[in-house]
Protein backbone atom coordinates (compact mmCIF):
# COMPACT_ATOMS: atom_id res chain seq x y z
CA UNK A 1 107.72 71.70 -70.01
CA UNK A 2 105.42 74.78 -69.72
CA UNK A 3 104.06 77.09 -67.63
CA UNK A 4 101.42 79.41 -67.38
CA UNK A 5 101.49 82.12 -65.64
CA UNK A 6 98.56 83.18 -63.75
CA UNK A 7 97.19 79.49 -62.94
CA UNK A 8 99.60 77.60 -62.08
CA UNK A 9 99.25 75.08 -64.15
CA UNK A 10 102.80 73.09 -65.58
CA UNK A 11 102.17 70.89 -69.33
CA UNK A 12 104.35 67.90 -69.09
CA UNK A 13 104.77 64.84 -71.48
CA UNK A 14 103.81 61.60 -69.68
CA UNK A 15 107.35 60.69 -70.21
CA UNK A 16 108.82 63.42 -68.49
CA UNK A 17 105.98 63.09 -65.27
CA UNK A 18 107.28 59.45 -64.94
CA UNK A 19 110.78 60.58 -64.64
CA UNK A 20 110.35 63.33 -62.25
CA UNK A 21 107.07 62.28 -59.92
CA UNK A 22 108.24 62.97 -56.49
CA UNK A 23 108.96 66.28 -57.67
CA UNK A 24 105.97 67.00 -59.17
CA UNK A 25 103.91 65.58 -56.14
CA UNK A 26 105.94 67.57 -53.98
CA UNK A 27 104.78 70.79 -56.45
CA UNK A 28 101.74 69.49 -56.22
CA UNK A 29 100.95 69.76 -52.25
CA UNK A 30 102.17 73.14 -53.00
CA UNK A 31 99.25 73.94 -54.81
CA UNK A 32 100.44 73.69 -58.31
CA UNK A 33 98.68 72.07 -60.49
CA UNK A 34 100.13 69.36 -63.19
CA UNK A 35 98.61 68.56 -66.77
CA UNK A 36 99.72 65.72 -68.10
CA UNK A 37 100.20 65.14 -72.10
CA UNK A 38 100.41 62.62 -74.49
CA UNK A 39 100.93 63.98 -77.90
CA UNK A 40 100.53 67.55 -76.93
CA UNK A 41 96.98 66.32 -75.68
CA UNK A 42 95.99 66.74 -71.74
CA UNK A 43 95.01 63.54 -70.42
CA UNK A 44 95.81 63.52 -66.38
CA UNK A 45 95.65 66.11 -64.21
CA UNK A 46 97.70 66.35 -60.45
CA UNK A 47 97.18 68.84 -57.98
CA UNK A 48 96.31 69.86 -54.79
CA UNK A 49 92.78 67.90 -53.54
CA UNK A 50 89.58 70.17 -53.40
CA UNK A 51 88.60 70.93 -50.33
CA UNK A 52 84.80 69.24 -49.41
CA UNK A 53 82.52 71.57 -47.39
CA UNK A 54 81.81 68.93 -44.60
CA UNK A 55 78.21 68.61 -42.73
CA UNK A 56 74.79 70.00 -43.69
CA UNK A 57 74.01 73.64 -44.47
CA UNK A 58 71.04 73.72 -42.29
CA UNK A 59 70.61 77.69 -42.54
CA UNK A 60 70.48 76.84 -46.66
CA UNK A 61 67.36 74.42 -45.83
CA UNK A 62 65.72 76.78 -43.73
CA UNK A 63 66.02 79.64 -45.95
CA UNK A 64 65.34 77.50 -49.37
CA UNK A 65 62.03 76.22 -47.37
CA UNK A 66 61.00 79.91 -45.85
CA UNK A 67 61.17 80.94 -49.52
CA UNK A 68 58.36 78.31 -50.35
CA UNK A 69 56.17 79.56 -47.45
CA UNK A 70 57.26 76.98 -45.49
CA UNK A 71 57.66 77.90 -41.21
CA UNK A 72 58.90 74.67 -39.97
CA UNK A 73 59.94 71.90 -41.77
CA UNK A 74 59.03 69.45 -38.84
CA UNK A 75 56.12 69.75 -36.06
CA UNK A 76 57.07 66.93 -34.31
CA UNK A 77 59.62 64.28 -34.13
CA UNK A 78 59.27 61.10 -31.99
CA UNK A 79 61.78 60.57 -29.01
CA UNK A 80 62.85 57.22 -30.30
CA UNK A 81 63.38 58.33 -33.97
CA UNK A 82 66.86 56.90 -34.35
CA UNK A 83 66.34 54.40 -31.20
CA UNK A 84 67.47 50.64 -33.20
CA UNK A 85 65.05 49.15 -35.49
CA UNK A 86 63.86 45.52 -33.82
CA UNK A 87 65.53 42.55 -35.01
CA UNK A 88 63.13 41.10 -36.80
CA UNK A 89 62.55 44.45 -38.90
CA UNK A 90 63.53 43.40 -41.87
CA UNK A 91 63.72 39.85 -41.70
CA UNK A 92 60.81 38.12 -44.37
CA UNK A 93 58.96 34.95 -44.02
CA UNK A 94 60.99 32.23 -46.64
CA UNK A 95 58.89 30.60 -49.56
């Protein structure tokens, strides 16, 4: 088993990961991170899950569109936009 240093990161044989995984989960939610080797070769990685910006960066559209001259992206949107579609919407005559 190895470590490096400024990463984080921990080398371990498959082997040794199956014989000491609640350890190395518990490192893990720590925010180490785990390679996993077979042969000397890195074939799994376990660490801490990225975090996901949630939600939409409207301030990004409205900047990316001011830089192509655009002022508004929308003049107008209809009251009932996201009202239910009818039933029937998307129901086709059979053949």
């Amino acid at each position: 088993m190895a470590t490096s240093g400024y990463n984080f990161y921990m080398y371990i044989s498959i082997k040794e990961f199956k014989n000491q995984l609640s350890d190395l989960v518990h490192r893990a939610e720590g925010g180490e991170t785990i390679i996993v080797t077979r042969h000397g070769k890195a074939v799994a990685e376990i660490g801490p899950p990225k975090q996901k910006k949630r939600g939409i960066d409207f301030e990004a559209g409205r900047a990316f569109l001011k830089e192509l001259g655009v002022e508004k992206a929308f003049s107008f949107i209809s009251p009932d936009f996201d009202d239910p579609l009818p039933e029937d919407f998307l129901n086709t005559p059979e053949k």
